[in-house]
N, C-alpha and C. Protein backbone atom coordinates (compact mmCIF):
# COMPACT_ATOMS: atom_id res chain seq x y z
N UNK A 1 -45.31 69.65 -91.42
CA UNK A 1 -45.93 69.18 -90.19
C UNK A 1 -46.25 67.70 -90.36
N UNK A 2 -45.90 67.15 -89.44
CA UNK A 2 -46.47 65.34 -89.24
C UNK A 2 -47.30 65.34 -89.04
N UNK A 3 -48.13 64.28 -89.51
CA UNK A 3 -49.35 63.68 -88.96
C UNK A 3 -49.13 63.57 -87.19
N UNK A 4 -50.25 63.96 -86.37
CA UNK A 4 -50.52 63.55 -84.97
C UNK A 4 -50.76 61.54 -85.15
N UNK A 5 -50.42 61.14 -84.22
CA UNK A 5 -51.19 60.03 -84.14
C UNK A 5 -52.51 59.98 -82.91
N UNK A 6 -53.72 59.28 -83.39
CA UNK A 6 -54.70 59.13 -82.85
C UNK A 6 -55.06 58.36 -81.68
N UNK A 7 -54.88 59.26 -80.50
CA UNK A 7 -55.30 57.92 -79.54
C UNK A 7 -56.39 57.73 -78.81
N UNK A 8 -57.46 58.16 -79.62
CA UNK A 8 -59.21 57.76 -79.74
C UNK A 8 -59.37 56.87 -80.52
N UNK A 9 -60.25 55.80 -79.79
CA UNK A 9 -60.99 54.69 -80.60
C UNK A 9 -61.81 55.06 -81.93
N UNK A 10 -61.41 53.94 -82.86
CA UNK A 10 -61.49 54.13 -83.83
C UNK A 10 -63.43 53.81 -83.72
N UNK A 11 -64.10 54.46 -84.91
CA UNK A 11 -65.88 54.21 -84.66
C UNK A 11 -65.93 52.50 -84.69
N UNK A 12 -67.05 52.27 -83.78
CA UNK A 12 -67.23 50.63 -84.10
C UNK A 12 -67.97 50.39 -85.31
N UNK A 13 -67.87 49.56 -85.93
CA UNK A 13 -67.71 49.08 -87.46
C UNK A 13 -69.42 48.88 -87.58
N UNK A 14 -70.40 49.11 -86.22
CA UNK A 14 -72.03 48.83 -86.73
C UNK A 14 -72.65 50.22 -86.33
N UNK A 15 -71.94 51.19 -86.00
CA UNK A 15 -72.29 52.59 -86.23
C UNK A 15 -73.08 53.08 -87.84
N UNK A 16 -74.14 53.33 -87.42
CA UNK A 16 -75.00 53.84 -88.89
C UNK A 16 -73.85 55.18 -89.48
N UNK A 17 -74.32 55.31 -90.67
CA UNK A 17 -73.42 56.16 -90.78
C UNK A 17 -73.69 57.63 -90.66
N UNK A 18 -74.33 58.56 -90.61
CA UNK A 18 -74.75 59.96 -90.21
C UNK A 18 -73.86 59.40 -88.96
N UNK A 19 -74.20 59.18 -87.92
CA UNK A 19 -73.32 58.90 -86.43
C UNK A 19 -71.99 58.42 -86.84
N UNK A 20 -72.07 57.57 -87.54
CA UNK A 20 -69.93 57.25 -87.59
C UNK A 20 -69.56 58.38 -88.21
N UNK A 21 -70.26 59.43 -89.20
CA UNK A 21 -69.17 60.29 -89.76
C UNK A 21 -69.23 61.58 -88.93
N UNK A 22 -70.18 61.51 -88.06
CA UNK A 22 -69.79 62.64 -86.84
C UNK A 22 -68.99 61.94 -85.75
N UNK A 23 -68.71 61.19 -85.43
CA UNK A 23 -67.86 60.15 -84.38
C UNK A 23 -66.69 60.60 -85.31
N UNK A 24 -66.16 60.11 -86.57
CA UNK A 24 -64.77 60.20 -86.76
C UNK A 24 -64.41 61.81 -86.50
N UNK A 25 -65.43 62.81 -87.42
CA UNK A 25 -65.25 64.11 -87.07
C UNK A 25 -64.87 64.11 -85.70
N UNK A 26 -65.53 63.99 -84.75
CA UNK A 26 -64.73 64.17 -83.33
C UNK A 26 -63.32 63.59 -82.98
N UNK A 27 -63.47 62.34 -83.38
CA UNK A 27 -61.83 61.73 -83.13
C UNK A 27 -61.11 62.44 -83.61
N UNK A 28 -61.17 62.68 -84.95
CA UNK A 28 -59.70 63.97 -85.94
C UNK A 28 -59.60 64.66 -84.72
N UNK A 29 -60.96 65.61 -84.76
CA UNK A 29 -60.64 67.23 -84.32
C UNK A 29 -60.02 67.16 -82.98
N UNK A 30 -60.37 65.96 -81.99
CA UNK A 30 -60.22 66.23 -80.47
C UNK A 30 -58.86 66.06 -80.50
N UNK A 31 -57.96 65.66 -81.00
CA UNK A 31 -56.31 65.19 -81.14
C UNK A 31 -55.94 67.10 -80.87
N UNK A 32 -56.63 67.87 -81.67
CA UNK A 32 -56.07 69.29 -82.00
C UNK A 32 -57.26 70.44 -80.67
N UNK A 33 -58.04 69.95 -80.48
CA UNK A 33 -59.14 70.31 -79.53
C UNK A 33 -59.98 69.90 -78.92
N UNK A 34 -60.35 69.63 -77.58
CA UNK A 34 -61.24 68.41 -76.37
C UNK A 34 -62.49 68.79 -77.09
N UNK A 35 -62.21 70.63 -76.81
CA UNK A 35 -63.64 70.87 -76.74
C UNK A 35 -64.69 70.78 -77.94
N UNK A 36 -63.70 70.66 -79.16
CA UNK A 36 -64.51 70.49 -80.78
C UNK A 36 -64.47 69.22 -80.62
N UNK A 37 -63.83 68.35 -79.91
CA UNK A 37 -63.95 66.91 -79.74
C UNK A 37 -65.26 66.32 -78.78
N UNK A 38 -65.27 66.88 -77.82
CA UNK A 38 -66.76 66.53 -77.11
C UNK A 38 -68.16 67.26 -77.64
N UNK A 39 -68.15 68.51 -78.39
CA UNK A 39 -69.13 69.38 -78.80
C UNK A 39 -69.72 67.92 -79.97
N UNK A 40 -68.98 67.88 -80.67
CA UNK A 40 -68.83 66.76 -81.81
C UNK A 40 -69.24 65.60 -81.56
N UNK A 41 -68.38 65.44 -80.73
CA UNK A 41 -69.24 63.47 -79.85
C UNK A 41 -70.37 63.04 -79.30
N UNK A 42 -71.07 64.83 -78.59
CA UNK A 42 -72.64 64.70 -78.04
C UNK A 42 -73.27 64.82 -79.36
N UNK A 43 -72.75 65.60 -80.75
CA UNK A 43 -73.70 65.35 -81.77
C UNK A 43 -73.86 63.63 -82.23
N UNK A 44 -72.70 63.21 -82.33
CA UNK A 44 -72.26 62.04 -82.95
C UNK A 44 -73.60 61.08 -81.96
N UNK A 45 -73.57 61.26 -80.56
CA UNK A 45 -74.33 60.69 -79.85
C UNK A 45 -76.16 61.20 -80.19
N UNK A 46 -76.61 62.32 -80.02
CA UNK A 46 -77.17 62.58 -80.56
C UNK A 46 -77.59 61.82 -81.76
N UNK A 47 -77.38 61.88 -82.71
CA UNK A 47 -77.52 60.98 -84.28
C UNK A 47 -77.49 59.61 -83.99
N UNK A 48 -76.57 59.02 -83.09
CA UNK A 48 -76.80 57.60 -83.01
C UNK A 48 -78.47 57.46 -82.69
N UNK A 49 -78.48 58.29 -81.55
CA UNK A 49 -79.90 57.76 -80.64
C UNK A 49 -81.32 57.98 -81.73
N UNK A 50 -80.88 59.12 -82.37
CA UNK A 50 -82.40 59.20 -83.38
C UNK A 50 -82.19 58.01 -84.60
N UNK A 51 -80.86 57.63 -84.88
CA UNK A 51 -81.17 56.25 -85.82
C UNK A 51 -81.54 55.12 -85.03
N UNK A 52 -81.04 54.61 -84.26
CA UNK A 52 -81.21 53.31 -83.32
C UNK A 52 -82.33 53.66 -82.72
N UNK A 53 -82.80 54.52 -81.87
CA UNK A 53 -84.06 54.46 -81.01
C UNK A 53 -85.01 56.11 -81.48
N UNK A 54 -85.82 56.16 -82.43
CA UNK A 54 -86.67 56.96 -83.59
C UNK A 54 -87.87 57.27 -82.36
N UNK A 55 -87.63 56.11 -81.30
CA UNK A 55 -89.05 56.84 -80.70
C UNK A 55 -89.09 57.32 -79.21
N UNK A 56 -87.65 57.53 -78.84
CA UNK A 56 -87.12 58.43 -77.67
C UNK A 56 -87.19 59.79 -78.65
N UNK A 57 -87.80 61.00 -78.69
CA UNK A 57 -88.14 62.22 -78.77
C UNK A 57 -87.40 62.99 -77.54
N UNK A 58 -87.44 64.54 -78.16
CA UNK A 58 -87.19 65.52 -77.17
C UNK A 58 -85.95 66.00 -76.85
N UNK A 59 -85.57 66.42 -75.79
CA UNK A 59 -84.13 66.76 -75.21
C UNK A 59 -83.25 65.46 -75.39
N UNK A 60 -82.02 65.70 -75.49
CA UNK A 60 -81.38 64.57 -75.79
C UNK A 60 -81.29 64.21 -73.87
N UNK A 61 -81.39 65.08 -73.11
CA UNK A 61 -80.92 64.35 -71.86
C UNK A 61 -82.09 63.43 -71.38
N UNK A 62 -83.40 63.51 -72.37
CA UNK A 62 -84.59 63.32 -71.92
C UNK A 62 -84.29 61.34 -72.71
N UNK A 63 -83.88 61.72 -73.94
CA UNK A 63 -83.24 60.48 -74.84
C UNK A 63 -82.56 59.82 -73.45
N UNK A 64 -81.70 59.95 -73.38
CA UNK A 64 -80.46 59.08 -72.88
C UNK A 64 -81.35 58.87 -71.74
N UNK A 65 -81.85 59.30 -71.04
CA UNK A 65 -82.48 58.80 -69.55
C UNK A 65 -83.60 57.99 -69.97
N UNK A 66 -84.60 57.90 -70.99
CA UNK A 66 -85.06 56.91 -71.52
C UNK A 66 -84.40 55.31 -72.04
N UNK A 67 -83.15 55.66 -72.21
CA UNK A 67 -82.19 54.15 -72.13
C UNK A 67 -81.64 53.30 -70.89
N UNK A 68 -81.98 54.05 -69.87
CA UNK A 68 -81.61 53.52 -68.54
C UNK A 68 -81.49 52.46 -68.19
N UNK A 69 -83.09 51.68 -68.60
CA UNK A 69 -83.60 50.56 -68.56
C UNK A 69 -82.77 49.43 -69.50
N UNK A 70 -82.28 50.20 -70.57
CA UNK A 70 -81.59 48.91 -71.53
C UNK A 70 -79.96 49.01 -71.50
N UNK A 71 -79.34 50.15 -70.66
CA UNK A 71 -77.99 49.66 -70.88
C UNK A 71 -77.20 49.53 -69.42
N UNK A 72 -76.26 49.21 -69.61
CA UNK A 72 -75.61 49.47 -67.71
C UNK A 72 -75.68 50.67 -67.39
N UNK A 73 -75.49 50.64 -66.26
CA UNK A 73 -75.58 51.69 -65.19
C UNK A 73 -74.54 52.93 -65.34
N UNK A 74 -72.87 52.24 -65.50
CA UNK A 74 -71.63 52.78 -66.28
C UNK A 74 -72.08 53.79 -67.20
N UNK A 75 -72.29 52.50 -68.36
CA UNK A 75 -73.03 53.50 -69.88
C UNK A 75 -73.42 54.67 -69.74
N UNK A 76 -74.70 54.46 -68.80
CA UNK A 76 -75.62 55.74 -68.62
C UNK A 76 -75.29 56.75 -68.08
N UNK A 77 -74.40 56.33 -67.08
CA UNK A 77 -73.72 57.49 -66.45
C UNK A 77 -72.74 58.30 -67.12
N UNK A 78 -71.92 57.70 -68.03
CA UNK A 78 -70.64 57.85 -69.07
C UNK A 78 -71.32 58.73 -70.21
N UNK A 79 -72.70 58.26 -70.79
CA UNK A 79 -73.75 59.15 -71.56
C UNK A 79 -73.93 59.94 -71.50
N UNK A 80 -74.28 60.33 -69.81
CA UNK A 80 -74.80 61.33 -69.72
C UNK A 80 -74.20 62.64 -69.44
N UNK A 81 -72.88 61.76 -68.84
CA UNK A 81 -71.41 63.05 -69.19
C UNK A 81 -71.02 63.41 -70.26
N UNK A 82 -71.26 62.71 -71.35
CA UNK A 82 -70.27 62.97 -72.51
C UNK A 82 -71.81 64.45 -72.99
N UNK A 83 -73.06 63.98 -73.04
CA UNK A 83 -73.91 64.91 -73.10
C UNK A 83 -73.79 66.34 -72.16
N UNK A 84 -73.64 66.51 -70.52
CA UNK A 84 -73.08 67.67 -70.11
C UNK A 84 -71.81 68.29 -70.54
N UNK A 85 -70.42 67.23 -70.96
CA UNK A 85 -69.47 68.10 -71.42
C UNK A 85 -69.86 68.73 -72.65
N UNK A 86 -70.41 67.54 -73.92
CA UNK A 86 -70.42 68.60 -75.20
C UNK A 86 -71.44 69.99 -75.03
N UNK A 87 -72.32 69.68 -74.46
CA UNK A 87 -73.02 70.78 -74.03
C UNK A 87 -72.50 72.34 -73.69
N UNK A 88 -71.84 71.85 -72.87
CA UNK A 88 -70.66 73.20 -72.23
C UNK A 88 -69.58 73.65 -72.96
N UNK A 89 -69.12 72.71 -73.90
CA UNK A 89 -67.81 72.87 -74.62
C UNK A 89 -68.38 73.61 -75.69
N UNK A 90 -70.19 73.40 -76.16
CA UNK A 90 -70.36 73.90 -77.82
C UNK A 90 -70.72 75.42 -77.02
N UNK A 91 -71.41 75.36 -75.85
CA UNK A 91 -72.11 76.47 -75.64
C UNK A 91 -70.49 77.48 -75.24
N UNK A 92 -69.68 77.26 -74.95
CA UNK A 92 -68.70 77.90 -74.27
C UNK A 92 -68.90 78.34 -72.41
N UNK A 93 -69.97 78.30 -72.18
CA UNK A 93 -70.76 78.62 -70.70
C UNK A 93 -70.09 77.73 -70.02
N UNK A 94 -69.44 78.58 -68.91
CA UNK A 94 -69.31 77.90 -67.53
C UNK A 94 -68.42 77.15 -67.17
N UNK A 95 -67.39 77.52 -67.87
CA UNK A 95 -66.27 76.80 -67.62
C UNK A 95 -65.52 76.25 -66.71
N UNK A 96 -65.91 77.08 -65.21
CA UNK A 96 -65.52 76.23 -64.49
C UNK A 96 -66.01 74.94 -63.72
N UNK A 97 -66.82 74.85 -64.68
CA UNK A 97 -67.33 72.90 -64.15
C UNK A 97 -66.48 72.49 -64.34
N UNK A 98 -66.37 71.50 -62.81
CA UNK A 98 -65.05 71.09 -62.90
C UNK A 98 -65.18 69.62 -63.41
N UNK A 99 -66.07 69.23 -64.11
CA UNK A 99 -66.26 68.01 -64.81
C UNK A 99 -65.28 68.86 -66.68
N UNK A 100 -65.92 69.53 -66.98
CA UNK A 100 -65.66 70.35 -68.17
C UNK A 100 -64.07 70.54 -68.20
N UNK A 101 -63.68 70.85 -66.71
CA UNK A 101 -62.27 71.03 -66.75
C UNK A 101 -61.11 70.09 -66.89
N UNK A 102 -62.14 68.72 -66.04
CA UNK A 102 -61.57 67.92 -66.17
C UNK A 102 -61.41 67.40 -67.63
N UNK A 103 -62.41 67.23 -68.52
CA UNK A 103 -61.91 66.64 -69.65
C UNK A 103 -61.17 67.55 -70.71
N UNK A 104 -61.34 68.87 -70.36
CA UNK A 104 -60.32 69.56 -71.96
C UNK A 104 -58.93 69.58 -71.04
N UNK A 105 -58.63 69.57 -69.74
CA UNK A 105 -57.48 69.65 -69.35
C UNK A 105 -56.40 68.52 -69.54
N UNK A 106 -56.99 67.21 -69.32
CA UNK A 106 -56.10 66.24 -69.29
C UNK A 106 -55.58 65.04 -69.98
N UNK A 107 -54.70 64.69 -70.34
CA UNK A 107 -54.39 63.47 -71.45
C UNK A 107 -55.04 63.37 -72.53
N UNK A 108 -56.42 63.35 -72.62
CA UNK A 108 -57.45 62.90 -73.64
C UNK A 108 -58.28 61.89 -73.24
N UNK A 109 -57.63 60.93 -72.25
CA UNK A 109 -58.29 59.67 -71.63
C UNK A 109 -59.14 60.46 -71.38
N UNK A 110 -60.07 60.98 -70.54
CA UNK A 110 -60.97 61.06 -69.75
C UNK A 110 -61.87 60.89 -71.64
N UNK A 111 -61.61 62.04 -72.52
CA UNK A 111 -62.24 62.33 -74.00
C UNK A 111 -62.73 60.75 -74.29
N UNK A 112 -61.30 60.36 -74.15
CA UNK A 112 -61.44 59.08 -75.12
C UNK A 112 -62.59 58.22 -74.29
N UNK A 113 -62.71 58.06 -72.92
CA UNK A 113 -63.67 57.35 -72.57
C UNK A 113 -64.86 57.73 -72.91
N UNK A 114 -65.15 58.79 -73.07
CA UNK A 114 -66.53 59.41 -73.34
C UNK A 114 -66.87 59.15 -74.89
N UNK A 115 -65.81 59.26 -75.67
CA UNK A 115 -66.14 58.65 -77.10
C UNK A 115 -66.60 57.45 -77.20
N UNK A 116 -65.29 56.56 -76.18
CA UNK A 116 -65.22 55.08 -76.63
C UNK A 116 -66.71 54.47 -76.26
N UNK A 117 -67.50 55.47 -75.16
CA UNK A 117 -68.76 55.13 -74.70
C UNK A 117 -69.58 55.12 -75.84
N UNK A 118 -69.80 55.73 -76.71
CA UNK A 118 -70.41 55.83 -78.39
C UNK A 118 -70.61 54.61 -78.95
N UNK A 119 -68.81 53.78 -78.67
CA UNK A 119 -69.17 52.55 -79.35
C UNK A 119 -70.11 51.60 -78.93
N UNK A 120 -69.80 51.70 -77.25
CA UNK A 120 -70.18 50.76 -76.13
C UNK A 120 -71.95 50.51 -76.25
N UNK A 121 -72.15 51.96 -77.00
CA UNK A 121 -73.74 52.11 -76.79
C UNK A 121 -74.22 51.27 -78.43
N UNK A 122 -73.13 51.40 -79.32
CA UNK A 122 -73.61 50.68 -80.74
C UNK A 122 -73.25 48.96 -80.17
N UNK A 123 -72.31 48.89 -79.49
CA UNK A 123 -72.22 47.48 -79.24
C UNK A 123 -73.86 46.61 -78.68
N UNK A 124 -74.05 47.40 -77.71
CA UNK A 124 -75.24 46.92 -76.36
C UNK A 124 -76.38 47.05 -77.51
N UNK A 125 -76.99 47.72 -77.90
CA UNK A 125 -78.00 48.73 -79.17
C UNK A 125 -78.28 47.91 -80.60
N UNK A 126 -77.18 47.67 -80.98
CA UNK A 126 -77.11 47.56 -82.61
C UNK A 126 -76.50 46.16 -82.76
N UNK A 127 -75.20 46.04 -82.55
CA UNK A 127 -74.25 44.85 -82.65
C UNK A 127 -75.01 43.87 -81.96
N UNK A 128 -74.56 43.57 -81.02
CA UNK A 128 -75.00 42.59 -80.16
C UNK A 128 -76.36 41.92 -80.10
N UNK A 129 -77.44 42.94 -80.60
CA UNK A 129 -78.89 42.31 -80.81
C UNK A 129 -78.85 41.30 -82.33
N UNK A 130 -77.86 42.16 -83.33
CA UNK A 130 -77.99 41.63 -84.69
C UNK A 130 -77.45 39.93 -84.52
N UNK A 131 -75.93 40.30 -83.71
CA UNK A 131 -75.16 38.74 -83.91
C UNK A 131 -76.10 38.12 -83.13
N UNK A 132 -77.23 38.02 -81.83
CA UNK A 132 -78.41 37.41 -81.25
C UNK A 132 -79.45 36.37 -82.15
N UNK A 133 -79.71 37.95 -83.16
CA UNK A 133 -80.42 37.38 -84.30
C UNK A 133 -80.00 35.92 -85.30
N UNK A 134 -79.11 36.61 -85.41
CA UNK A 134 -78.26 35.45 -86.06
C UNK A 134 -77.94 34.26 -85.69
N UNK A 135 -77.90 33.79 -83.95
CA UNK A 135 -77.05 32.85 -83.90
C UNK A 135 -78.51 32.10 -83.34
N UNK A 136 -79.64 33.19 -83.35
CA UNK A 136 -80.74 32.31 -82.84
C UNK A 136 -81.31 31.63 -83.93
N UNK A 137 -81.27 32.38 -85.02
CA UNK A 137 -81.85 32.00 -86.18
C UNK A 137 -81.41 30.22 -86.67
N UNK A 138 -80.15 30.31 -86.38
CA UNK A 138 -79.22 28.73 -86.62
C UNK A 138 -80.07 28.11 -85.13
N UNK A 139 -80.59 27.77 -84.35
CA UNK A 139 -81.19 26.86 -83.68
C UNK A 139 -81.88 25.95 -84.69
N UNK A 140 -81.97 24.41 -84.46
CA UNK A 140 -82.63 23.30 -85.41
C UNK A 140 -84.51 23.49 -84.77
N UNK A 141 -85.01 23.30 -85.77
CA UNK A 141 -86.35 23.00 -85.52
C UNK A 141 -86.58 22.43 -83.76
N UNK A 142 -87.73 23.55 -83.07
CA UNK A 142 -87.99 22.56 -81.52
C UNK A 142 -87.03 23.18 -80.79
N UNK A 143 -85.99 24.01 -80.88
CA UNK A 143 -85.06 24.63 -80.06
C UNK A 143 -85.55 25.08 -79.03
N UNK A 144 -85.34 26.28 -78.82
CA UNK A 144 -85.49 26.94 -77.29
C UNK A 144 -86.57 27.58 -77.96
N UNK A 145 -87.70 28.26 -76.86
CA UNK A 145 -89.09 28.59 -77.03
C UNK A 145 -88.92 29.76 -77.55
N UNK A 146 -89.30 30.75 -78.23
CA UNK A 146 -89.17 32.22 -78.94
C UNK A 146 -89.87 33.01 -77.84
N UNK A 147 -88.86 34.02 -77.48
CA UNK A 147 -88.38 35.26 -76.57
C UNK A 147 -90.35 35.37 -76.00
N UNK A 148 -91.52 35.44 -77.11
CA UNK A 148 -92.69 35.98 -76.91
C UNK A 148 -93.46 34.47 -75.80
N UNK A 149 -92.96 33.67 -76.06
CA UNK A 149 -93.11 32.44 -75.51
C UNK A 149 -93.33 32.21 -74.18
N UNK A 150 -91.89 32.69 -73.77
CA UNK A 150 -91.52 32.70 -72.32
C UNK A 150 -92.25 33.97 -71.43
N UNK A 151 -92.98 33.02 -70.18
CA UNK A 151 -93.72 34.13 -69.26
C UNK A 151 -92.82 35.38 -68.73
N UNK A 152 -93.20 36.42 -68.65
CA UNK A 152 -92.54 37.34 -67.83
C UNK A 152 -93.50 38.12 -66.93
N UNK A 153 -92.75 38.89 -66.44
CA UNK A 153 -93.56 39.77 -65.37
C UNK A 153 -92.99 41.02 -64.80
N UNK A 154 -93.76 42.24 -64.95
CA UNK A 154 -92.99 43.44 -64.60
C UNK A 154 -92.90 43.36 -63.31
N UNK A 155 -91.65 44.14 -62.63
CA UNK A 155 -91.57 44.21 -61.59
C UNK A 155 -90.97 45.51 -61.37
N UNK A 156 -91.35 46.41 -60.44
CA UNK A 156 -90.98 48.24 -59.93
C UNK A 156 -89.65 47.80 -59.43
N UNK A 157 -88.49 48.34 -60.22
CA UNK A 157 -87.38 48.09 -59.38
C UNK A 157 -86.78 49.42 -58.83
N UNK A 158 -87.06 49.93 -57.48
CA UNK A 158 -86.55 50.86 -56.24
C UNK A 158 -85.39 51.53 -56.16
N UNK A 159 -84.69 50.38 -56.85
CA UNK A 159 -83.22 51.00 -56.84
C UNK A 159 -82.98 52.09 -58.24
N UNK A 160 -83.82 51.32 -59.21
CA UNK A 160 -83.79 52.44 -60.52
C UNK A 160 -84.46 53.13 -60.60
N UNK A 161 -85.96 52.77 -60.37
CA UNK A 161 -87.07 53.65 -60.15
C UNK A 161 -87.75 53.32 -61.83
N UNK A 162 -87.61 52.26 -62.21
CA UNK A 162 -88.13 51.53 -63.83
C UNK A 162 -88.90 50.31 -63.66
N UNK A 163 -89.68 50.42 -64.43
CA UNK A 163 -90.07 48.98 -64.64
C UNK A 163 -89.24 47.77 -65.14
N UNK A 164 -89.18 46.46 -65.02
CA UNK A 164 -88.13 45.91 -65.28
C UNK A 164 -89.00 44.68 -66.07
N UNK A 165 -88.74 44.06 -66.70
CA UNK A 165 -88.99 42.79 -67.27
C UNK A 165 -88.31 41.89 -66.52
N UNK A 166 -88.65 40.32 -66.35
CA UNK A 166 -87.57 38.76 -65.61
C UNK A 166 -89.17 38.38 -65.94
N UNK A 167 -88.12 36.87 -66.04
CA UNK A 167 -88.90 35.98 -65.97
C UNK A 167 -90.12 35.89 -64.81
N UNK A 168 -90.93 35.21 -64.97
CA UNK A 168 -92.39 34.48 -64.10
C UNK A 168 -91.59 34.23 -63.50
N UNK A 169 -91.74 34.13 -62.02
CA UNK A 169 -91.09 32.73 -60.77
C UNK A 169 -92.37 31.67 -61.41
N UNK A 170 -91.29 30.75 -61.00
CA UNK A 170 -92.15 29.31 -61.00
C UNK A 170 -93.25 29.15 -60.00
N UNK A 171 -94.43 28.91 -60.07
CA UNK A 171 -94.99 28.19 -58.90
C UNK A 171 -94.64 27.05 -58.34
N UNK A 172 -94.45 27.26 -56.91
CA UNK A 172 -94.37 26.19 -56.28
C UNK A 172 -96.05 25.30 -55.61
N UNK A 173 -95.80 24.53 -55.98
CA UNK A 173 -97.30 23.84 -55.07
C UNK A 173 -97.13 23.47 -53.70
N UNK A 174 -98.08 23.93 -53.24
CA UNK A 174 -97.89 23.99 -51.81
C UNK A 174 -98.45 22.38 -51.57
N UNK A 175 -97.81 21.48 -50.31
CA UNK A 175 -98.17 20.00 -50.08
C UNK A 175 -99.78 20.28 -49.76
N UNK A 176 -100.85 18.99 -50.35
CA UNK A 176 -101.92 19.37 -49.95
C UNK A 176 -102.10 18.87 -48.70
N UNK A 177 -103.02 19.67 -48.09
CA UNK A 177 -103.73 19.17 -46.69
C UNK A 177 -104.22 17.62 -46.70
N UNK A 178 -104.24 16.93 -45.52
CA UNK A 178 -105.01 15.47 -45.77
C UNK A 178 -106.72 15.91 -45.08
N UNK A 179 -107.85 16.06 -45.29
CA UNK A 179 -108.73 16.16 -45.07
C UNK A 179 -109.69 15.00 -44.73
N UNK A 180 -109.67 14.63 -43.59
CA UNK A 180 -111.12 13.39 -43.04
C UNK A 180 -112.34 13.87 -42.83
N UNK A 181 -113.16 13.50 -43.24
CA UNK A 181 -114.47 13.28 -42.72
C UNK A 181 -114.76 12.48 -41.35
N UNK A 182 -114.85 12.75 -40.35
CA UNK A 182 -114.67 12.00 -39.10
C UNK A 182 -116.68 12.50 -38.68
N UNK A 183 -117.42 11.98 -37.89
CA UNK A 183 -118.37 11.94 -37.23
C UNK A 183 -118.77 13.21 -36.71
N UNK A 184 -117.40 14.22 -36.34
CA UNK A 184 -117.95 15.29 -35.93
C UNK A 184 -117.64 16.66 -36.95
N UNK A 185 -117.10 16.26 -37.94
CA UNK A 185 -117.20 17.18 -39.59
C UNK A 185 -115.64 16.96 -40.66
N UNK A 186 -115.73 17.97 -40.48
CA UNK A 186 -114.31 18.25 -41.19
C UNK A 186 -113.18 18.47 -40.62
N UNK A 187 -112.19 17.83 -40.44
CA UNK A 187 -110.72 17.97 -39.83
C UNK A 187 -110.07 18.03 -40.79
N UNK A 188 -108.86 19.48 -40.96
CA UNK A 188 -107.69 18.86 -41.24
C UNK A 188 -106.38 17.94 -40.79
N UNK A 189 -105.91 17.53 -40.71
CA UNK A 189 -104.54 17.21 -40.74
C UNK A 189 -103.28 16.96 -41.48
């Protein structure tokens, strides 16, 4: 028998490792089975989230909806599928979701996006904050003000239903009034 070739993304290279060696486990197996491939990938996901974020507790759907606020909208949504398929695929229940059907039935793409989302979440999470670190760290003495520096201000955002961090608006100063003292009191103009 030949080797299959793999056409799932390979783990991204800042995956802790408990999570990359359940991520590759899924890549092997899903080539030969979706459903040991997504059962596998919500663990793999799973394990990422308790190394990277230790203080999201609870249901993992309870995890991932606690990240809302920090990753795209895509992500979260892509998350939170790859969490209902492995769900269904480990439990065997209910097969005809037709989300479920959709991914053990076809190509693997649909799989592979739901994996490749794994990385997407070590990229946004892990990667991307570290090389931050790094390239802030090289600023010369007097650089840009440190992150605690700069005013912010929560704001309820409606459309997510989260609190959001942005910057302070600037104040604007409003032109002052000209104020006389005239004979019969106080006028503005």
């Amino acid at each position: 028998m030949f080797p299959q070739a793999n056409p799932f993304p390979m783990g991204h290279s800042a995956m802790p490792s408990n999570a990359a060696e359940l991520y590759e486990e899924a890549r092997s197996v899903a080539v030969v089975s979706r459903r040991a491939g997504a059962a596998l990938g919500r663990a793999a996901l799973e394990s990422l989230l308790g190394e990277v974020r230790p203080q999201f507790t609870g249901r993992l759907d309870d995890r991932i909806a606690a990240l809302q606020p920090e990753v795209s909208l895509g992500l979260w949504q892509i998350l939170s599928v790859l969490r209902h398929t492995g769900n269904k695929a480990l439990h065997g229940s209910d097969i005809s979701d037709g989300l479920v059907t959709v991914v053990m039935d076809d190509d693997g793409s649909t799989l592979g996006l739901l994996l490749g989302a794994i990385n997407d979440l070590v990229e946004e999470l892990v990667a991307r904050p570290a090389q931050a670190v790094e390239l802030f760290a090289l600023l010369p003495e007097g650089g840009l003000p440190t992150p605690s520096a700069r005013p912010v201000c929560l704001r309820w955002s409606l459309q997510r239903s989260v609190w959001t961090r942005s910057p302070r608006p600037s104040r604007q100063r409003r032109p002052r009034r000209k104020v006389e003292m005239g004979a019969e009191g106080v006028s503005a103009g």
